[in-house]
Protein backbone atom coordinates (compact mmCIF):
# COMPACT_ATOMS: atom_id res chain seq x y z
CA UNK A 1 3.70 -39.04 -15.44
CA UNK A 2 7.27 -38.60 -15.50
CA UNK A 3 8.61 -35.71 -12.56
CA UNK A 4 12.23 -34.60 -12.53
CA UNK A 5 13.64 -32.18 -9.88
CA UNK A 6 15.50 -29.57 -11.39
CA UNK A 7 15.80 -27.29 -8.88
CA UNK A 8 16.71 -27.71 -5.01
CA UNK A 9 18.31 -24.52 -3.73
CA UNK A 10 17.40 -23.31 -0.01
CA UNK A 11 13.43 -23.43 0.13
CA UNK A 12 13.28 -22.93 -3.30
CA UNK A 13 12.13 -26.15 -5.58
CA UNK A 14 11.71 -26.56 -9.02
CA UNK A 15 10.29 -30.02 -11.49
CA UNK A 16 9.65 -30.50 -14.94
CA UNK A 17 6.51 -32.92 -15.66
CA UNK A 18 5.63 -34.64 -18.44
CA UNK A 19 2.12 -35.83 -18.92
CA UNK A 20 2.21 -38.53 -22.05
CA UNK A 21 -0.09 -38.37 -25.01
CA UNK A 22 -1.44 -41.44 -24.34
CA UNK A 23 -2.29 -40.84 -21.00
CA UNK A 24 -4.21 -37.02 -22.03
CA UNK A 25 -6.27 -39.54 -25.42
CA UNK A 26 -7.12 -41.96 -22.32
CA UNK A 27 -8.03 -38.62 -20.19
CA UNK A 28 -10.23 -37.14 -22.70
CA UNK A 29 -11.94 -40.61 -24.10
CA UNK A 30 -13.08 -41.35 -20.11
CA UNK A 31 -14.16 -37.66 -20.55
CA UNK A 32 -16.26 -37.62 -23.50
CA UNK A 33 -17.83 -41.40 -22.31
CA UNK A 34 -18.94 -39.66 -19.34
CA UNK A 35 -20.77 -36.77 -21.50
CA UNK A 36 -22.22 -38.28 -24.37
CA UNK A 37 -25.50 -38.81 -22.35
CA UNK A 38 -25.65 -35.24 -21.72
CA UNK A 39 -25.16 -34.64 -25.43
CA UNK A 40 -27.88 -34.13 -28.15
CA UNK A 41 -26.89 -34.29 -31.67
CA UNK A 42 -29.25 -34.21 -34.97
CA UNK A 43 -29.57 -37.88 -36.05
CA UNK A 44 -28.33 -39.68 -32.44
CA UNK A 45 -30.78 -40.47 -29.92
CA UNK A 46 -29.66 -39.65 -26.53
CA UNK A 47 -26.53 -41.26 -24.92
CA UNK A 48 -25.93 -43.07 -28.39
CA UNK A 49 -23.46 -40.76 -29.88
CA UNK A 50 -20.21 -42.56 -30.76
CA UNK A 51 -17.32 -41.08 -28.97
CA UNK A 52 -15.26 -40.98 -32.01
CA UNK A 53 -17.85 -38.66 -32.87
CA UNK A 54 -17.99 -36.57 -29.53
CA UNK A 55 -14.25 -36.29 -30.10
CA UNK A 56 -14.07 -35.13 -33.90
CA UNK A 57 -17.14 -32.54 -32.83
CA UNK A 58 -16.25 -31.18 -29.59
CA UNK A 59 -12.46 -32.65 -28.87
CA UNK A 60 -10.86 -29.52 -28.75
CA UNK A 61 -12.62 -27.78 -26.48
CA UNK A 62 -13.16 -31.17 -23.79
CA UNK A 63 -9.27 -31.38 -24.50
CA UNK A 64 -9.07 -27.60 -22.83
CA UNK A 65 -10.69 -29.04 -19.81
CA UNK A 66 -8.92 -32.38 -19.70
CA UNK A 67 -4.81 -30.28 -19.67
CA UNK A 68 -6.52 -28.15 -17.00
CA UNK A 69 -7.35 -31.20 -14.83
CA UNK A 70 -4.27 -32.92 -15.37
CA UNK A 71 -1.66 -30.03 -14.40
CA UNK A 72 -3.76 -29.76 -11.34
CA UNK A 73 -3.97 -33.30 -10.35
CA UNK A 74 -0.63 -34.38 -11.17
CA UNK A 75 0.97 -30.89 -9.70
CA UNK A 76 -0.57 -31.73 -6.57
CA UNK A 77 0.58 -35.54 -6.71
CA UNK A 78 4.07 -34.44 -7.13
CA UNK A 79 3.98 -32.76 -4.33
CA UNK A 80 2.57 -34.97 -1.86
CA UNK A 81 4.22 -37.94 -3.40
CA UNK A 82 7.65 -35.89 -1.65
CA UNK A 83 5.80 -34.73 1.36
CA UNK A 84 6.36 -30.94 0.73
CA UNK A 85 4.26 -28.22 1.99
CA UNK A 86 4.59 -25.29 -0.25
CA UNK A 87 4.79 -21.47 1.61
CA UNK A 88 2.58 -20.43 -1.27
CA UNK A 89 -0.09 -21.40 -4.48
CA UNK A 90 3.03 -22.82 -6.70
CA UNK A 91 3.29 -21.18 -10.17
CA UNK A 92 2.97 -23.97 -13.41
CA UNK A 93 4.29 -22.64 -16.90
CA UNK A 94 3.88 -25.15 -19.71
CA UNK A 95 6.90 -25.74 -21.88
CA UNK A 96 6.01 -25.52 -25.43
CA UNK A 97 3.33 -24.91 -27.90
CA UNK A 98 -0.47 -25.54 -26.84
CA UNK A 99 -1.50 -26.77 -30.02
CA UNK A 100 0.12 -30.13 -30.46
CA UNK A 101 -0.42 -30.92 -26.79
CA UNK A 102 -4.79 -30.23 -27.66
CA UNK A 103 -4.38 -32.11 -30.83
CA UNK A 104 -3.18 -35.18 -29.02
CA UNK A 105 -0.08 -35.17 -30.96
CA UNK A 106 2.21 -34.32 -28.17
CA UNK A 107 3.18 -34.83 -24.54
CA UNK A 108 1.84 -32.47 -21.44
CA UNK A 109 5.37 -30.30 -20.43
CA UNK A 110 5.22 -28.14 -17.40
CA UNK A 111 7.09 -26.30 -14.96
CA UNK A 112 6.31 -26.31 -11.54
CA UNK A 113 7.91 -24.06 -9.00
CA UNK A 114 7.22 -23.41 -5.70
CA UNK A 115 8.99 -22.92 -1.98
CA UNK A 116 8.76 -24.82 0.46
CA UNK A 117 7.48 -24.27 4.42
CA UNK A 118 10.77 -24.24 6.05
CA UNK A 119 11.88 -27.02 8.98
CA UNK A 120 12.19 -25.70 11.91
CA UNK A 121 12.68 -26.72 16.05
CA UNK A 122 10.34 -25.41 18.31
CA UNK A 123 11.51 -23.61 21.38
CA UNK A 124 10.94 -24.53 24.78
CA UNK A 125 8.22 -22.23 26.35
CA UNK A 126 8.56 -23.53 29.88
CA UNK A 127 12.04 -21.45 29.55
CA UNK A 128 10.55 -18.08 28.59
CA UNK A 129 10.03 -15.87 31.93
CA UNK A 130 7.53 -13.00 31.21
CA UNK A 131 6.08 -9.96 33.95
CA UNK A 132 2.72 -9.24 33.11
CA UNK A 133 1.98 -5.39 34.94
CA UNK A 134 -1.16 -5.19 36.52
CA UNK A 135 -2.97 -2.80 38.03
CA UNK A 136 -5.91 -2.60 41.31
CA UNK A 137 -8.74 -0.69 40.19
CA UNK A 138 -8.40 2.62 43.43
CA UNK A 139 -11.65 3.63 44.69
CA UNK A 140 -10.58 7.57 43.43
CA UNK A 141 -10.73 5.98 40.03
CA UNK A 142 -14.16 4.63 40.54
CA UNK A 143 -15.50 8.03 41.88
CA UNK A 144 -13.70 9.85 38.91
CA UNK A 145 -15.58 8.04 36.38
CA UNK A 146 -18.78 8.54 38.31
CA UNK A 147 -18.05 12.40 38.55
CA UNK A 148 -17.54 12.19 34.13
CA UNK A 149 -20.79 10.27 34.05
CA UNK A 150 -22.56 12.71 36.33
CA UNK A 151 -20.87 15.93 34.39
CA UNK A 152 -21.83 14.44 31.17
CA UNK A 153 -25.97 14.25 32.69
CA UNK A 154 -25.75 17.85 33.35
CA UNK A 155 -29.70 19.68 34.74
CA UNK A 156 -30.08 23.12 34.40
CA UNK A 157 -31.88 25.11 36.80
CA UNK A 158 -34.27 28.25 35.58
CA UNK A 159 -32.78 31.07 36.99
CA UNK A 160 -34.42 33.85 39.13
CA UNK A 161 -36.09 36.56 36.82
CA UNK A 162 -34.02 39.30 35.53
CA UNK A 163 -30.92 37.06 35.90
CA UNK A 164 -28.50 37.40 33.65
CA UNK A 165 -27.06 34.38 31.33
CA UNK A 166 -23.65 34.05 31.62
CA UNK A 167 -20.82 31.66 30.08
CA UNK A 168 -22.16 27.68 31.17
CA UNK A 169 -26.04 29.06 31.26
CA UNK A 170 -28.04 27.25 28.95
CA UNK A 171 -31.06 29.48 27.23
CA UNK A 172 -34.45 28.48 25.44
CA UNK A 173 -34.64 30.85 22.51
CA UNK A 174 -36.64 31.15 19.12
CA UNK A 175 -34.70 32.97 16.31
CA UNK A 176 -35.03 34.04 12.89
CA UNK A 177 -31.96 34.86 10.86
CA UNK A 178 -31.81 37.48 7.47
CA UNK A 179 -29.90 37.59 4.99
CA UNK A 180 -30.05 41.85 4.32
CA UNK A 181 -33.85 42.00 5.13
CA UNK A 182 -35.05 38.10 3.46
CA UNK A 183 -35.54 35.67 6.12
CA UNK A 184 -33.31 32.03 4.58
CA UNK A 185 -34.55 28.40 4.75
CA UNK A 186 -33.51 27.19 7.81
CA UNK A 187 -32.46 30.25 9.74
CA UNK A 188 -35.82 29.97 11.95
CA UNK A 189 -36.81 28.37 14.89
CA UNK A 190 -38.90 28.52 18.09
CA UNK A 191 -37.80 26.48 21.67
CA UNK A 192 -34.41 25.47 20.96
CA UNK A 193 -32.30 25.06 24.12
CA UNK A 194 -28.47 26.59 23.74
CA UNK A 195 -25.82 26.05 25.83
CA UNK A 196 -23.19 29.36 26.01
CA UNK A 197 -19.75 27.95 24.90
CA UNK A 198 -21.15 24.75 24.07
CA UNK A 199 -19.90 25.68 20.16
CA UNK A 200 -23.39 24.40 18.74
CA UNK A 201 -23.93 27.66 16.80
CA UNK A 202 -21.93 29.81 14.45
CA UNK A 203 -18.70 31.50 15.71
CA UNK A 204 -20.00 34.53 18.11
CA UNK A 205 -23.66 33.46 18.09
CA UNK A 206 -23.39 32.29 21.44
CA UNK A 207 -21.09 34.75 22.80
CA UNK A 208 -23.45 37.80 22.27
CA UNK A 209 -26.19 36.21 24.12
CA UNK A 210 -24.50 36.90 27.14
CA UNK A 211 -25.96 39.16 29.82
CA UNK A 212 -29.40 38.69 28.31
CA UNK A 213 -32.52 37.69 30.64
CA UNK A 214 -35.51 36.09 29.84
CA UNK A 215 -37.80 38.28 27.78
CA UNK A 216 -35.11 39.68 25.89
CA UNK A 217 -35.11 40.64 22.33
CA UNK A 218 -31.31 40.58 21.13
CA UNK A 219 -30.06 41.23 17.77
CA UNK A 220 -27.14 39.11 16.96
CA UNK A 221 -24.53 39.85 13.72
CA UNK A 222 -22.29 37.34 12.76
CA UNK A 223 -20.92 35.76 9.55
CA UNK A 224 -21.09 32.06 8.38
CA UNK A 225 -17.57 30.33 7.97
CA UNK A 226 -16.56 30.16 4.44
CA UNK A 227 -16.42 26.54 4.77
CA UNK A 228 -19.82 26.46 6.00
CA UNK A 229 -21.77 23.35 4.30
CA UNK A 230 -24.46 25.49 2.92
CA UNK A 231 -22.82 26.91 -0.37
CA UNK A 232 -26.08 29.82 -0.41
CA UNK A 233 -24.68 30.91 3.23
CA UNK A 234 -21.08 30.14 3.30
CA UNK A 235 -19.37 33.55 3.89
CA UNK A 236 -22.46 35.88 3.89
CA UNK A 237 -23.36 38.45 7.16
CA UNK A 238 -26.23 37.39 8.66
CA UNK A 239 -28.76 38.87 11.11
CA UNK A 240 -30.35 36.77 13.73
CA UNK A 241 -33.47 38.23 16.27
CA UNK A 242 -33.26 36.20 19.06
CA UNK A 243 -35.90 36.14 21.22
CA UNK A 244 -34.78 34.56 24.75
CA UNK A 245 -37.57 31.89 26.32
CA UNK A 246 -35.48 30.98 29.82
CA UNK A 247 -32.26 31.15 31.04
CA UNK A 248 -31.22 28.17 33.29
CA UNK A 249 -27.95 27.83 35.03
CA UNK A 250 -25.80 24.49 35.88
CA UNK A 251 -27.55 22.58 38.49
CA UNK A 252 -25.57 20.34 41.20
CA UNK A 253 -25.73 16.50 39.95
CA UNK A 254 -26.25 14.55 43.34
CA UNK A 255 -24.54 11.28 42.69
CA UNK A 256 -26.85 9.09 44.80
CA UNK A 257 -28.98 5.77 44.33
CA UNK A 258 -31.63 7.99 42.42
CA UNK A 259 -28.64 8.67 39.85
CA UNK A 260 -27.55 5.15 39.40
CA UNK A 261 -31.16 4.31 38.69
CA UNK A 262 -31.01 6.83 35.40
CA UNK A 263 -27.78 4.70 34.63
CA UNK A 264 -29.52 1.91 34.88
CA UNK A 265 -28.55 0.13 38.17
CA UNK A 266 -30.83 -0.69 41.36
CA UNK A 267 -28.25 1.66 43.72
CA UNK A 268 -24.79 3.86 43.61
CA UNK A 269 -23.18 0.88 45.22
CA UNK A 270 -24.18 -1.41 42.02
CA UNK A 271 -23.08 1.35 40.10
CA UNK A 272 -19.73 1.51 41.51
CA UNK A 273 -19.35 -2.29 41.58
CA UNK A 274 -20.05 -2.07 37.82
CA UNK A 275 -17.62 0.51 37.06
CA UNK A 276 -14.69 -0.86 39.23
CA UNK A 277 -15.59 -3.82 37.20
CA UNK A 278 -15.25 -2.25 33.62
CA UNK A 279 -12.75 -0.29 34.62
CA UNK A 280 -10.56 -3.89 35.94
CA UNK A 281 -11.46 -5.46 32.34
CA UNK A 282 -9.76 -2.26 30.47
CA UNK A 283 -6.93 -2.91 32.57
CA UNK A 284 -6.81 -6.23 31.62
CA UNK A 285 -6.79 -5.93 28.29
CA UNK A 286 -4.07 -3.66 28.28
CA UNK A 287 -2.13 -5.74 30.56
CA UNK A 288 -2.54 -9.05 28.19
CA UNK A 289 -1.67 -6.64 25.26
CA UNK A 290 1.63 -6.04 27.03
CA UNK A 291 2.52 -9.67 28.12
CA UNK A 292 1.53 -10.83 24.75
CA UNK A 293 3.96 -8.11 23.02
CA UNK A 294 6.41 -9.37 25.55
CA UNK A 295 6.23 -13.01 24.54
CA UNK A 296 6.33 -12.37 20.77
CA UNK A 297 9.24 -10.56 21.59
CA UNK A 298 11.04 -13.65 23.63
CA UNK A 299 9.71 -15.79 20.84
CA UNK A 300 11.17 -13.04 17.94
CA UNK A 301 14.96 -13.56 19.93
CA UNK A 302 14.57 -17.36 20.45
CA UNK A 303 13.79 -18.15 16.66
CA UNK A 304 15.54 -17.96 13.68
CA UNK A 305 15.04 -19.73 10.43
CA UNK A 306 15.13 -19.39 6.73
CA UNK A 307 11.78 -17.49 5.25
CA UNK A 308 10.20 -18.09 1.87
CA UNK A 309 11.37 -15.67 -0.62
CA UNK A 310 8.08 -14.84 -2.10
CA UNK A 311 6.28 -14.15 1.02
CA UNK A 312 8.57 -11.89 2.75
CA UNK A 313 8.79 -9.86 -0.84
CA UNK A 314 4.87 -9.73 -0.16
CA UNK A 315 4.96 -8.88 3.40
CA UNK A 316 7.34 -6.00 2.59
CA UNK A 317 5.75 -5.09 -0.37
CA UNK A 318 2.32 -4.75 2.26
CA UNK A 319 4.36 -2.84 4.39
CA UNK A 320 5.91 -0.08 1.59
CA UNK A 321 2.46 0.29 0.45
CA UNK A 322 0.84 1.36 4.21
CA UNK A 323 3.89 3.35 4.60
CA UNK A 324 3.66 5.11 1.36
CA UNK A 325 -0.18 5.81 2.13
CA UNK A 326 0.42 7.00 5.51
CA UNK A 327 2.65 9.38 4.14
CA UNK A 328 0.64 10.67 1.21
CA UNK A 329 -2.19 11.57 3.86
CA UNK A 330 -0.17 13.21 6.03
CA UNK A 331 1.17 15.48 3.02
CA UNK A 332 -2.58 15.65 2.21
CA UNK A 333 -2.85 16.99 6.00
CA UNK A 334 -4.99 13.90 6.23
CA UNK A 335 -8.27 15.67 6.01
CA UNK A 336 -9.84 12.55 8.26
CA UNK A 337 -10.12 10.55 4.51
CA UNK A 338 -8.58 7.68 6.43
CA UNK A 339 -11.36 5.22 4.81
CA UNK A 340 -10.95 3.93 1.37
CA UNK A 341 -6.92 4.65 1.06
CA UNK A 342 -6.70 1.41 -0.33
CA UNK A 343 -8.52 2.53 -3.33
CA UNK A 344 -5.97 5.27 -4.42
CA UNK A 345 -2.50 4.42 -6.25
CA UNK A 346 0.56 6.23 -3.61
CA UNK A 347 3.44 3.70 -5.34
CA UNK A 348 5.19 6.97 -6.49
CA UNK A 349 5.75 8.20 -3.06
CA UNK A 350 9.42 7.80 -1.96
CA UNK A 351 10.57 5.34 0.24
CA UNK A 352 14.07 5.91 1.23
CA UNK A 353 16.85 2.98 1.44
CA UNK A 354 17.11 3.53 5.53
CA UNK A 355 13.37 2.81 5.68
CA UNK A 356 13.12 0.28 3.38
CA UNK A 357 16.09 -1.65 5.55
CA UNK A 358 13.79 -1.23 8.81
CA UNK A 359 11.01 -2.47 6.32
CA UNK A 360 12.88 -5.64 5.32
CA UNK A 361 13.28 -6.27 9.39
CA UNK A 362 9.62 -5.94 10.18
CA UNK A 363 8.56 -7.80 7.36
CA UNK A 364 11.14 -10.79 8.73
CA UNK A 365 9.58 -10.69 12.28
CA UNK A 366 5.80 -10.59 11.20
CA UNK A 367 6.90 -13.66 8.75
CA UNK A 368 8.71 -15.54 11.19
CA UNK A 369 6.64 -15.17 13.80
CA UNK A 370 3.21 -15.69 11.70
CA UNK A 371 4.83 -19.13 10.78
CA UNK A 372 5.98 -20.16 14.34
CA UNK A 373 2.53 -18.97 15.87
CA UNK A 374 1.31 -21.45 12.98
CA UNK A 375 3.22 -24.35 13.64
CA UNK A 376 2.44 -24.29 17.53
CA UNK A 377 -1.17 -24.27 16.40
CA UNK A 378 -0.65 -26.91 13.78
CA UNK A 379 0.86 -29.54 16.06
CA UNK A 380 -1.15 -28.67 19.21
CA UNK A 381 -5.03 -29.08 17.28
CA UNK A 382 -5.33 -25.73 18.05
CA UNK A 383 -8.62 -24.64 16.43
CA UNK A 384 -11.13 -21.91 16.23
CA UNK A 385 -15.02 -23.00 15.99
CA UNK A 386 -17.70 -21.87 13.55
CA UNK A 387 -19.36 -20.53 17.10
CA UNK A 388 -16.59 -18.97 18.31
CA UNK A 389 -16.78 -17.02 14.38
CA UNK A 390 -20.19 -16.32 15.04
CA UNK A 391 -19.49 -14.37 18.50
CA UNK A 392 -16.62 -12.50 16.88
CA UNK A 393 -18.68 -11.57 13.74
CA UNK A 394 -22.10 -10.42 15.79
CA UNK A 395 -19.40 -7.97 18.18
CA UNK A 396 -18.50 -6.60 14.32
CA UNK A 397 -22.54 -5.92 13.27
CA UNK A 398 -22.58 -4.30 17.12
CA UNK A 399 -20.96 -1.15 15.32
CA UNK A 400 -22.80 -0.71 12.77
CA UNK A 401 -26.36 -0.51 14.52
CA UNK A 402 -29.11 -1.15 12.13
CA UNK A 403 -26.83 -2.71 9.90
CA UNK A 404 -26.56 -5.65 11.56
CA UNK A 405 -28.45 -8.18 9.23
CA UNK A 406 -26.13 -6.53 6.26
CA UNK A 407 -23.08 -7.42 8.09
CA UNK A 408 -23.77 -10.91 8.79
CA UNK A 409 -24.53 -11.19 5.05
CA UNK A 410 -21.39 -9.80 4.38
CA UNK A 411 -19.19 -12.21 6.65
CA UNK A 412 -20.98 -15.44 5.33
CA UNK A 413 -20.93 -14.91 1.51
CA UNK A 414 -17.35 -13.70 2.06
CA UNK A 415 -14.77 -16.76 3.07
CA UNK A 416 -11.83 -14.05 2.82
CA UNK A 417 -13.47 -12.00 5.22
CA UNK A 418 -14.36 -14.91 7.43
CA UNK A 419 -10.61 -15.67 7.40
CA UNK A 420 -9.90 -12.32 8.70
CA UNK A 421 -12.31 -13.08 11.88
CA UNK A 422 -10.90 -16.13 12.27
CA UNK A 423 -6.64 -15.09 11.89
CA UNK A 424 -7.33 -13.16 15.57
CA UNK A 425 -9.21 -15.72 17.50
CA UNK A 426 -6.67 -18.54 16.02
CA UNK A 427 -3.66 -16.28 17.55
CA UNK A 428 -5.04 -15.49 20.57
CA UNK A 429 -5.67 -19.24 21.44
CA UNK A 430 -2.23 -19.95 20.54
CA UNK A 431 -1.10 -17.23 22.56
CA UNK A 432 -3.02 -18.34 25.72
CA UNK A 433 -1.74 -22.12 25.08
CA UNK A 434 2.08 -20.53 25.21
CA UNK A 435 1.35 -18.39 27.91
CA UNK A 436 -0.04 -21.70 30.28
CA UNK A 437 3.23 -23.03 29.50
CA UNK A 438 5.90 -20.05 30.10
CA UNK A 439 6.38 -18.69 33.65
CA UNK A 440 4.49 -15.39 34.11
CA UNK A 441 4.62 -13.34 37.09
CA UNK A 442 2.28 -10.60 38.11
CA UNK A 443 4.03 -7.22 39.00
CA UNK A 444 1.64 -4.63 40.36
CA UNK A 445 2.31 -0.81 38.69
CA UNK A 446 0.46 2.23 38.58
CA UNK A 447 -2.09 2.86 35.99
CA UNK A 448 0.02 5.77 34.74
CA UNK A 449 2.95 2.95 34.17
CA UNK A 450 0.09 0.29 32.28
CA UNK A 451 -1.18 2.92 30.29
CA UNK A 452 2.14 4.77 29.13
CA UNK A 453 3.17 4.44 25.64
CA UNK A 454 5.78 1.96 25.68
CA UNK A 455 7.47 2.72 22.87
CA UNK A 456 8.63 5.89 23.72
CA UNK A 457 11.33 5.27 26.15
CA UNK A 458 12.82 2.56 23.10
CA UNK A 459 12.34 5.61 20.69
CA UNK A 460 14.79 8.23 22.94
CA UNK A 461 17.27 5.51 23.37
CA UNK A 462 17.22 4.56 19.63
CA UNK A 463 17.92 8.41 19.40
CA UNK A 464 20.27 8.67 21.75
CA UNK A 465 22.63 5.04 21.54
CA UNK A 466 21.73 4.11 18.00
CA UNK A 467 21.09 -0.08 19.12
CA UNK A 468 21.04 -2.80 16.42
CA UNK A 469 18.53 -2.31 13.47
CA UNK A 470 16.71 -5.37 14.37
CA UNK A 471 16.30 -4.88 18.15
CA UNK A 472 15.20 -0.89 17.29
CA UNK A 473 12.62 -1.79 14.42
CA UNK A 474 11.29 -4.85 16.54
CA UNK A 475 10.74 -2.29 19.20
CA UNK A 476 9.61 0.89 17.07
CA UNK A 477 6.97 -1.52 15.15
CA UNK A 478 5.43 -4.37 18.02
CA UNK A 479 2.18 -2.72 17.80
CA UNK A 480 1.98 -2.72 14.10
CA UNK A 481 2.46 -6.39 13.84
CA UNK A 482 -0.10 -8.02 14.89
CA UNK A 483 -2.54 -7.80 11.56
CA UNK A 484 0.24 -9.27 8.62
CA UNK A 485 1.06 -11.72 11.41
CA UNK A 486 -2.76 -12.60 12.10
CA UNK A 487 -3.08 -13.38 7.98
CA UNK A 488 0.05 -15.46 7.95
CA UNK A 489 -1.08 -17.57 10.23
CA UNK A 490 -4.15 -17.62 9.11
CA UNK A 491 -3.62 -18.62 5.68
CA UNK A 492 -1.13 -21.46 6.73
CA UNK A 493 -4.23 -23.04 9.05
CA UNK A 494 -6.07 -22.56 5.77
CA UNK A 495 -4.06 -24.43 3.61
């Protein structure tokens, strides 16, 4: 095998590699030898066939194989032979016709290009001084989520007779609705309970039941939306005789140990030690969402290094094409078809040079920082365990309940989407390890500060003072960054 650079320019690299004839006839003799005892031919017991024979009858085709193997045997020995770590799957193009090279009568030509993972210094972490905001979880905010929890248990009380039912009352009726004078499939039924201004009927259904009492017959009009899902009712008048069962109004919900027992909980104080410790873990969450968007940030402003070609072009690329989607639903007035998007073609959706220019500088940060998260990973035996895979995957069948065993399937037949588990957990370990070594100090804010969108303050100053492309689009886009970044680092662990 004879390798010649011809090609050296930034991270870019280029050979040409020749594969002598001699070397492919040895190839494909060791080849057939280790065949023929597979290989039953008229007139040759088994394992007896001559090779010259072997290689007159099925040359050709074992020759196929044999150029195959070679390119990617020797591609990979050049390679490793100059320690290189290519950024991507290098591209081979033989030089050439095909024929000559099959027929034995010709050397094995290729090209091989590729770029390279690019050098680069690590920066000191112990130097990087981060505020992570956190927030005490108030007793108020305790009681307010008990008070939700206890409006969303709501009892009803039957009302005295001959009260009326007003807005809030909720009524036991049984109804039969007519189109003209025909009763219509599904327009009856007896004991269904009805909330006024609850929206669980038709426009003005509900609103005509009020001031009835129990015993009542009522005669309600109304007219089914046009975009009602039953095409035989959508837009027709209707008739419904209503005859009203009970009427109950809203009963007090006394938020005692007897409540937290229908929650699930021995006593209200459990209750409230269990919510005040939710509550604390939300918090937390957001608070190491904001620390971590603060170090990537530091880390974004203390690196910068060359990037392959090729995989920025694919991370902006990625990043046009989300764009251009999110814009061709929102034309579409999104009509909640957010699933599937991937499935429909938007490339002719305009992109304009100003966003493609932000583009270019997100694409940069995810890159760069996908490949420093990487390295830190790489050199510190950061890893992420098949368990650890597991846990993540079994919180993924949680949300699909009775799915579960279909999900699972899913995950382990899939190594793609087992890389996708596993991009997360790798980053947030790396993460964590760069956290341990920076200096982070608490700083206690309200929970209207933690939960505040913190891009909008950079967004009116971007407005208003027009800052550096870089420093706006880093800003504008931290929370988008995360899943390209996650796959970049991902794939270079799986390389």
């Amino acid at each position: 095998m004879q390798v010649t650079e011809t090609l050296s320019e930034g991270l870019k690299r280029e050979f040409k590699v020749v594969v002598e004839a001699a070397d492919l006839a040895a190839r494909l003799d060791a080849k057939l030898d280790e065949i023929k005892g597979q290989v039953q031919l008229k007139g040759f017991r088994p394992g007896k066939v001559p090779v010259s024979h072997l290689k007159k009858t099925y040359g050709k085709s074992v020759m196929t194989d044999v150029i195959q193997e070679t390119v990617g045997e020797t591609s990979q020995k050049a390679i490793e032979e100059r320690e290189l770590k290519p950024a991507l799957q290098p591209n081979i193009e033989l030089e050439g016709e095909v024929e000559p090279v099959v027929e034995g009568k010709a050397d094995l030509t290729y090209k091989l290009t590729f770029e390279i993972m690019p050098d680069f210094d690590l920066p000191d972490f112990s130097a990087i001084s981060l505020t992570r905001p956190v927030v005490e979880v108030s007793d108020e905010e305790v009681d307010e989520a008990i008070s939700r929890m206890a409006e969303q248990q709501q009892n009803f009380d039957a009302k005295d007779e001959g009260a009326k039912a007003e807005d809030g009352d909720r009524l036991t009726i049984d109804f039969v609705g007519k189109i003209g004078d025909e009763a219509f499939e599904g327009g009856t039924a007896e004991g269904v309970t009805l909330v006024i201004g609850s929206g669980q009927f038709i426009p003005g259904f509900e609103e005509q039941l009020i001031g009835a009492k129990a015993g009542d017959d009522v005669t309600v009009n109304v007219t089914f939306p046009e975009e009602y899902g039953a095409e035989h009712l959508a837009g027709k008048d209707a008739v419904f005789d209503v005859k009203v069962q009970e009427v109950a109004g809203p009963a007090e919900t006394k938020v005692d140990d007897d409540f937290a027992k229908q929650m699930g909980l021995d006593s209200l104080d459990a209750l409230k030690d269990a919510l005040k410790e939710r509550i604390g873990q939300d918090y937390g969450n957001v608070s190491r969402n904001r620390v971590k968007r603060s170090l990537l940030d530091a880390l974004d402003d203390l690196t910068d290094f060359e990037l392959p070609p090729t995989m920025l072009e694919q991370e902006l690329q990625q990043i046009i094409q989300q764009a251009q989607s999110e814009k061709a639903h929102s034309a579409e007035g999104n009509d909640g078809e957010g699933e599937g998007e991937g499935d429909h073609d938007h490339s002719d959706v305009e992109i304009t040079d100003e966003e493609k220019e932000e583009f270019q500088t997100i694409a940069a940060r995810r890159v760069r920082l996908g490949l420093l998260l990487s390295e830190v990973g790489t050199k510190n035996e950061i890893t992420v365990t098949q368990d650890e895979v597991n846990r993540a995957i079994a919180e993924q069948a949680r949300n699909f309940p009775g799915q579960e065993q279909q999900v699972f399937q899913f995950y382990t037949q899939n190594p793609q989407a087992q890389a996708q588990i596993r991009a997360p957990l790798f980053e947030d370990k790396v993460v964590d390890y760069i956290l341990e070594l920076a200096k982070v100090s608490d700083e206690t804010v309200s929970r209207e500060d933690l939960l505040a969108d913190p891009d909008a303050p950079a967004e009116e100053a971007a407005a208003e003072e027009k800052p550096k492309k870089k420093t706006a689009a880093k800003k504008k886009t931290a929370t988008k960054k995360t899943a390209a970044k996650k796959k970049t680092a991902a794939k270079k662990k799986d390389d």
